[in-house]
C-alpha atoms as a PDB file:
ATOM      1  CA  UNK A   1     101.673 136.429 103.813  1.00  0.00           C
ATOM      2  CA  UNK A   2     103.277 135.699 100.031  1.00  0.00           C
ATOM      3  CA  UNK A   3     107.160 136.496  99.507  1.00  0.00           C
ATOM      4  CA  UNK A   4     107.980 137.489  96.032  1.00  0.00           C
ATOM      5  CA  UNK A   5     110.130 135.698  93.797  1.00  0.00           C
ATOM      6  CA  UNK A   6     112.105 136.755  91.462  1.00  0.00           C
ATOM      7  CA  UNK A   7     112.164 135.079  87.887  1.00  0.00           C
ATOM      8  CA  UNK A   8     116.285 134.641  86.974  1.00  0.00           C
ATOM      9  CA  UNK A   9     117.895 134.091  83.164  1.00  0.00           C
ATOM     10  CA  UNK A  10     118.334 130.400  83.070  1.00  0.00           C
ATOM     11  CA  UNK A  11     122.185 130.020  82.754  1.00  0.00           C
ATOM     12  CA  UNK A  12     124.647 126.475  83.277  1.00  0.00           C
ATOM     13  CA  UNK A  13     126.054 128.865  85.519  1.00  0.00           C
ATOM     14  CA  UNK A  14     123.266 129.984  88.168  1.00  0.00           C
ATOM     15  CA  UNK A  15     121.296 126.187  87.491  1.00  0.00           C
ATOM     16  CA  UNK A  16     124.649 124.342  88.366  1.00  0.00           C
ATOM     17  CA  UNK A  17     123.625 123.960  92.074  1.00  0.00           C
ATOM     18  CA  UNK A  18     120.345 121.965  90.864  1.00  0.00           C
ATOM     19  CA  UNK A  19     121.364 120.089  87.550  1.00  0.00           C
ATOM     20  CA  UNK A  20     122.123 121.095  83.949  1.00  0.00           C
ATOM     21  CA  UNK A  21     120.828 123.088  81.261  1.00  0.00           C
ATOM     22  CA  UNK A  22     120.202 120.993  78.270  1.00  0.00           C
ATOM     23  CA  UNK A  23     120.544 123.445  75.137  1.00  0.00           C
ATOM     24  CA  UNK A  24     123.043 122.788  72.022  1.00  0.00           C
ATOM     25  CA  UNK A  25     126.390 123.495  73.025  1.00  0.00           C
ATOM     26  CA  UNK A  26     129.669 124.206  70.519  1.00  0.00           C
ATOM     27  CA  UNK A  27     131.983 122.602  72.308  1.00  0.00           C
ATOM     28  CA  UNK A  28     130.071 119.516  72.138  1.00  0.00           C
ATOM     29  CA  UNK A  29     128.994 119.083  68.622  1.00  0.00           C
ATOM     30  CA  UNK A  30     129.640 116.461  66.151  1.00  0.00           C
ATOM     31  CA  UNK A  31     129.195 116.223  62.702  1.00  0.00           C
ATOM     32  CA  UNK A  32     127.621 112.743  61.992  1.00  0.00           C
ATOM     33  CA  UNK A  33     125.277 111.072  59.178  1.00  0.00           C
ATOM     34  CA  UNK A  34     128.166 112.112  56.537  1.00  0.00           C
ATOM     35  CA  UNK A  35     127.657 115.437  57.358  1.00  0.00           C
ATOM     36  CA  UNK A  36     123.847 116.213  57.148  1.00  0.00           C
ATOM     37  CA  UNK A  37     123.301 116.056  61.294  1.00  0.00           C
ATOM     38  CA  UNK A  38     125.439 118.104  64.117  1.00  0.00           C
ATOM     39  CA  UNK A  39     125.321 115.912  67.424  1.00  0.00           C
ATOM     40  CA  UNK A  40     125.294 117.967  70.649  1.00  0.00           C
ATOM     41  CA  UNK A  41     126.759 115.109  72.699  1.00  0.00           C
ATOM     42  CA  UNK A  42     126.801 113.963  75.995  1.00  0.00           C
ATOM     43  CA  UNK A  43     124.224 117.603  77.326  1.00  0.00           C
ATOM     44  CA  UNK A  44     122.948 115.836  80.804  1.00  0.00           C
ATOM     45  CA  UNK A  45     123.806 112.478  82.647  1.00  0.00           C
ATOM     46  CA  UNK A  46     120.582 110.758  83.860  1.00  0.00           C
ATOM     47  CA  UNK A  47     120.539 108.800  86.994  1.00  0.00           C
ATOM     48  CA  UNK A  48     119.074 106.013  88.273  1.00  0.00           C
ATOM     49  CA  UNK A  49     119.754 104.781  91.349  1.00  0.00           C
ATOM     50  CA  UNK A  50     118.604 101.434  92.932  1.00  0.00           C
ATOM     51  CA  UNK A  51     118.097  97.675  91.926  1.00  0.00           C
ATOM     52  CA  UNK A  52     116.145  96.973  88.801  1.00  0.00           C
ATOM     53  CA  UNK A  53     116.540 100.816  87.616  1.00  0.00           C
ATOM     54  CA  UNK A  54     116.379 102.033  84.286  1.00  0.00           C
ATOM     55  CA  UNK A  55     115.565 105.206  82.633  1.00  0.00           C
ATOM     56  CA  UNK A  56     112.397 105.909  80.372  1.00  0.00           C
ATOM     57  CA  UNK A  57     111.341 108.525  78.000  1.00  0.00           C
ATOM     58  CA  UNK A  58     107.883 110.138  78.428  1.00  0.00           C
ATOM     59  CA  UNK A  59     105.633 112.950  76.984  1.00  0.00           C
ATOM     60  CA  UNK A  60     103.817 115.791  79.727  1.00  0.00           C
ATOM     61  CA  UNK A  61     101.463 117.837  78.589  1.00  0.00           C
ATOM     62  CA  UNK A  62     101.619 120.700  80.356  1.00  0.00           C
ATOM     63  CA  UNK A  63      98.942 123.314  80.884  1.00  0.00           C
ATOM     64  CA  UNK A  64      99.885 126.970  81.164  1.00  0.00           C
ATOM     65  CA  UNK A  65      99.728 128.574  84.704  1.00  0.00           C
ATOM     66  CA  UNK A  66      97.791 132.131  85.409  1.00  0.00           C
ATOM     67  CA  UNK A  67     100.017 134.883  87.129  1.00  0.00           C
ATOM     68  CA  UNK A  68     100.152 136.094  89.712  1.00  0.00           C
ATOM     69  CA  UNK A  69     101.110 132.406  90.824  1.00  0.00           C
ATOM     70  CA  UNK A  70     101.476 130.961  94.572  1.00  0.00           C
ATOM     71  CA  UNK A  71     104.184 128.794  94.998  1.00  0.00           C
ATOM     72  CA  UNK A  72     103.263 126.330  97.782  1.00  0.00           C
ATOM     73  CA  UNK A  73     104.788 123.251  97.501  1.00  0.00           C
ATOM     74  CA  UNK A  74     108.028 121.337  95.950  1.00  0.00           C
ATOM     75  CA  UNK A  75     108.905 118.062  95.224  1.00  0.00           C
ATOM     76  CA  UNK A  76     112.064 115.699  94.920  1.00  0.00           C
ATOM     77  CA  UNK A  77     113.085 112.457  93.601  1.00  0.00           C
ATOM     78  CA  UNK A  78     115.469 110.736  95.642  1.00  0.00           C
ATOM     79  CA  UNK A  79     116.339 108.077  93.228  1.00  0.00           C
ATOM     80  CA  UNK A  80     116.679 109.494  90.325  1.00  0.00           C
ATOM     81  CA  UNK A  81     117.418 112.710  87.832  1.00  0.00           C
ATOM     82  CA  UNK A  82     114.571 114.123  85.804  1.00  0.00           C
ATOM     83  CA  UNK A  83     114.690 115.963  82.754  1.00  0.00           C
ATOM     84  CA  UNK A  84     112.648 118.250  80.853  1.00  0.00           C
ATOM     85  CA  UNK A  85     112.927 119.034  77.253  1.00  0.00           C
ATOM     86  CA  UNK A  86     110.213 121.615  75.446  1.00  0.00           C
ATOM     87  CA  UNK A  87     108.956 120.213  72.139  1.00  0.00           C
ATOM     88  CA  UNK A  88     107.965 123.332  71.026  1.00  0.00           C
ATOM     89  CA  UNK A  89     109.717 126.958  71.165  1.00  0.00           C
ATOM     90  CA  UNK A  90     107.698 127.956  73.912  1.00  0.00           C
ATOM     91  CA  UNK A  91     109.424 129.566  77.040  1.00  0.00           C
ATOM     92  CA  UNK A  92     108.780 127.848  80.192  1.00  0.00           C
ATOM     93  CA  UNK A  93     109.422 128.309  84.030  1.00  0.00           C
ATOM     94  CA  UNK A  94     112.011 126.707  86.371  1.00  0.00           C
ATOM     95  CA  UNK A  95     111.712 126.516  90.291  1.00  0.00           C
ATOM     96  CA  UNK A  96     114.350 124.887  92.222  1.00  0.00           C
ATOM     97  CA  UNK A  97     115.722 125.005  96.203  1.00  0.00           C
ATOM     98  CA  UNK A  98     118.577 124.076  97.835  1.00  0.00           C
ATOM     99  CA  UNK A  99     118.017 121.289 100.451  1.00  0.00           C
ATOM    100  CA  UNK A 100     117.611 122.587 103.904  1.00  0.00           C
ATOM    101  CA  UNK A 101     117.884 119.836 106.317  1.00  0.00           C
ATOM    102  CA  UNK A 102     115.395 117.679 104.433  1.00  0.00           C
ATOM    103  CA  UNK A 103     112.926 120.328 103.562  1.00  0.00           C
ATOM    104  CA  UNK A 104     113.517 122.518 100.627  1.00  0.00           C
ATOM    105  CA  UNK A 105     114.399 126.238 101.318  1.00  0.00           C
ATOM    106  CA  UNK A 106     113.397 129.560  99.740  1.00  0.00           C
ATOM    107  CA  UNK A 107     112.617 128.899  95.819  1.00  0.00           C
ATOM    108  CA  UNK A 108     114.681 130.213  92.743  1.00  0.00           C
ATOM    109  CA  UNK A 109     112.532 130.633  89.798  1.00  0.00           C
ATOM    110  CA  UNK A 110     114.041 130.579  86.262  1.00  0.00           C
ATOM    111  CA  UNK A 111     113.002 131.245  82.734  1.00  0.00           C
ATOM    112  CA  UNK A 112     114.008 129.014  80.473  1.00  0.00           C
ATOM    113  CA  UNK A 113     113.630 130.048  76.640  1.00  0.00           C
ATOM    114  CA  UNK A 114     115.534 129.668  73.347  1.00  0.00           C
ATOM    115  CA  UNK A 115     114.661 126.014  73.115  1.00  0.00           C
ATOM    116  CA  UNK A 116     116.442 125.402  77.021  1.00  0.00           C
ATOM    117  CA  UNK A 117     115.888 122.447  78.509  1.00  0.00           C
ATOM    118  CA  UNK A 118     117.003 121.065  82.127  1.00  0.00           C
ATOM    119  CA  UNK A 119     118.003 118.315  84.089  1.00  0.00           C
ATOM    120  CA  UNK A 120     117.327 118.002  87.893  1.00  0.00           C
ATOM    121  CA  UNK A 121     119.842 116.000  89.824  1.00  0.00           C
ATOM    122  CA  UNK A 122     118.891 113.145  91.809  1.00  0.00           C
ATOM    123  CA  UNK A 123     117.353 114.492  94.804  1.00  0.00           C
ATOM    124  CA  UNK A 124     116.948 117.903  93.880  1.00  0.00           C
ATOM    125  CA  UNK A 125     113.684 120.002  94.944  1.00  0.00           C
ATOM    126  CA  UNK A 126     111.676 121.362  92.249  1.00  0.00           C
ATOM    127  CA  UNK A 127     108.147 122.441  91.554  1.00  0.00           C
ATOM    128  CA  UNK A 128     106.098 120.716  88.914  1.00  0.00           C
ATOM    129  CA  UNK A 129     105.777 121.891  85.366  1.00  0.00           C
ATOM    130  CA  UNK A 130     105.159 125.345  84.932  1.00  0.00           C
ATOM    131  CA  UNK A 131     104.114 125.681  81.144  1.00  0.00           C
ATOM    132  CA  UNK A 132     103.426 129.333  80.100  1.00  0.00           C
ATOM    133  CA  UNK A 133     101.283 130.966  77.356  1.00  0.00           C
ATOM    134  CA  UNK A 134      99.692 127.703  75.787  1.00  0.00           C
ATOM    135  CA  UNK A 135      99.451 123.920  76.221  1.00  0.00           C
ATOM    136  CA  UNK A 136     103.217 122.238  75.894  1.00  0.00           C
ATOM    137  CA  UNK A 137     104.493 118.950  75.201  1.00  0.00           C
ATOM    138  CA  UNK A 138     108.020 118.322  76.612  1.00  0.00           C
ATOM    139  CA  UNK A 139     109.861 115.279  76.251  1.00  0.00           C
ATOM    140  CA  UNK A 140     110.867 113.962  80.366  1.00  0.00           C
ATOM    141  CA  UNK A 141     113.564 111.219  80.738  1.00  0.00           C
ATOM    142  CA  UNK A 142     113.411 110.022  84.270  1.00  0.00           C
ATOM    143  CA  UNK A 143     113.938 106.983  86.575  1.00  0.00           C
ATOM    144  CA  UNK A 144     111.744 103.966  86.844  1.00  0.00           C
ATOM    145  CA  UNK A 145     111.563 101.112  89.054  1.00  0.00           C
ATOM    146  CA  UNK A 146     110.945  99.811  92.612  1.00  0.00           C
ATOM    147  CA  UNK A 147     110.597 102.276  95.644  1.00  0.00           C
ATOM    148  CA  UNK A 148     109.443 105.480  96.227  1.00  0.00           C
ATOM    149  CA  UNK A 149     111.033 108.524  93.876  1.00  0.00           C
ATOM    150  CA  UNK A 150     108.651 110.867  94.864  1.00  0.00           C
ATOM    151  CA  UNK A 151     109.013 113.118  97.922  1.00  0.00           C
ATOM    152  CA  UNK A 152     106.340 116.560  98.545  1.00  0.00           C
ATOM    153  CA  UNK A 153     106.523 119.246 100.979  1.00  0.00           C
ATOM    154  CA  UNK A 154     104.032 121.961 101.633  1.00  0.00           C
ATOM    155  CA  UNK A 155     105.481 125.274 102.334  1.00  0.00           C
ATOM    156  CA  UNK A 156     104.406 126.854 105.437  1.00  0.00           C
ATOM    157  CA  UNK A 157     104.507 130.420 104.014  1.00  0.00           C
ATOM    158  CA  UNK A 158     103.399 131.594 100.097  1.00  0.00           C
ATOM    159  CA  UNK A 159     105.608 132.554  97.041  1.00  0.00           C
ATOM    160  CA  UNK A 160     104.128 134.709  94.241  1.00  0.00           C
ATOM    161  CA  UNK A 161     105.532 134.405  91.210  1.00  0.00           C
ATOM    162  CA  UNK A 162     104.518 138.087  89.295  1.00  0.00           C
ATOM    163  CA  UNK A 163     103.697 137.516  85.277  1.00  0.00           C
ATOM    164  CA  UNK A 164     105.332 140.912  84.918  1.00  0.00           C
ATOM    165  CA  UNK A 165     108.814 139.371  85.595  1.00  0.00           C
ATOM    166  CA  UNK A 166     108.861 137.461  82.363  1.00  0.00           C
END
């Protein structure tokens, strides 16, 4: 058996429960560089949590997922945020769930476009990257350091994902 998800506008709004949308906000920008740069300031706090943490700044390459997709699994990172940033315009998908007594429950999927980026709280369950259309670079700041920041669970039941929703 599969339950369908649907596939939600990505808004601060309707992602505040999980993290933040990174994407160039007004009310944040600075003119710097005597006036040739506008700095969006201060878009996500990254954590890192535990002795002899720091946060690093990677490149994943995504490859695009074929539709109709099963979502079977999520994962969290308990000791850190993790943030993902598309280097391109391409529009990509977002699939959180709220924590239900240590497993995650039912997913929300979201489509991030317009240059939208996110940033999972610390602890937050989310399925891996879900480039769509093409190959993607995005630019991931996360935690590293000692212990384990990785946590998986296998859904007992399937979630389809439709390509007709986006």
């Amino acid at each position: 058996m599969s339950i369908r998800l649907p596939v939600e506008k990505l808004t601060p709004e309707a992602f505040a429960p999980f993290g933040t949308v990174i994407a160039p906000d007004p009310a944040t920008a600075k003119s710097i560089n005597g006036g040739t740069t506008t700095r969006f300031h201060a878009l996500a706090r990254c954590e890192a949590l535990g002795t002899d943490a720091g946060v690093i700044i990677n490149i994943f390459r995504g490859s695009p997922r074929r539709f109709p997709y099963q979502v079977d699994m999520m994962e969290r990172h308990p000791l850190g945020s993790q943030s993902f940033s598309p280097l391109s315009p391409r529009p990509f998908l977002v699939i959180v769930a709220e924590d239900h007594g240590g497993t995650p429950a039912k997913p929300r999927v979201f489509l991030a476009e317009n240059g939208q980026g996110v940033n999972y709280r610390a602890n937050v369950w989310h399925h891996p990257l879900m480039a769509l259309g093409e190959t993607s670079d995005f630019l991931v700041v996360d935690r590293d350091g000692p212990g384990n920041n990785l946590e998986e669970y296998i859904y007992p039941a399937l979630f389809t994902i439709e390509e007709t929703e986006f």
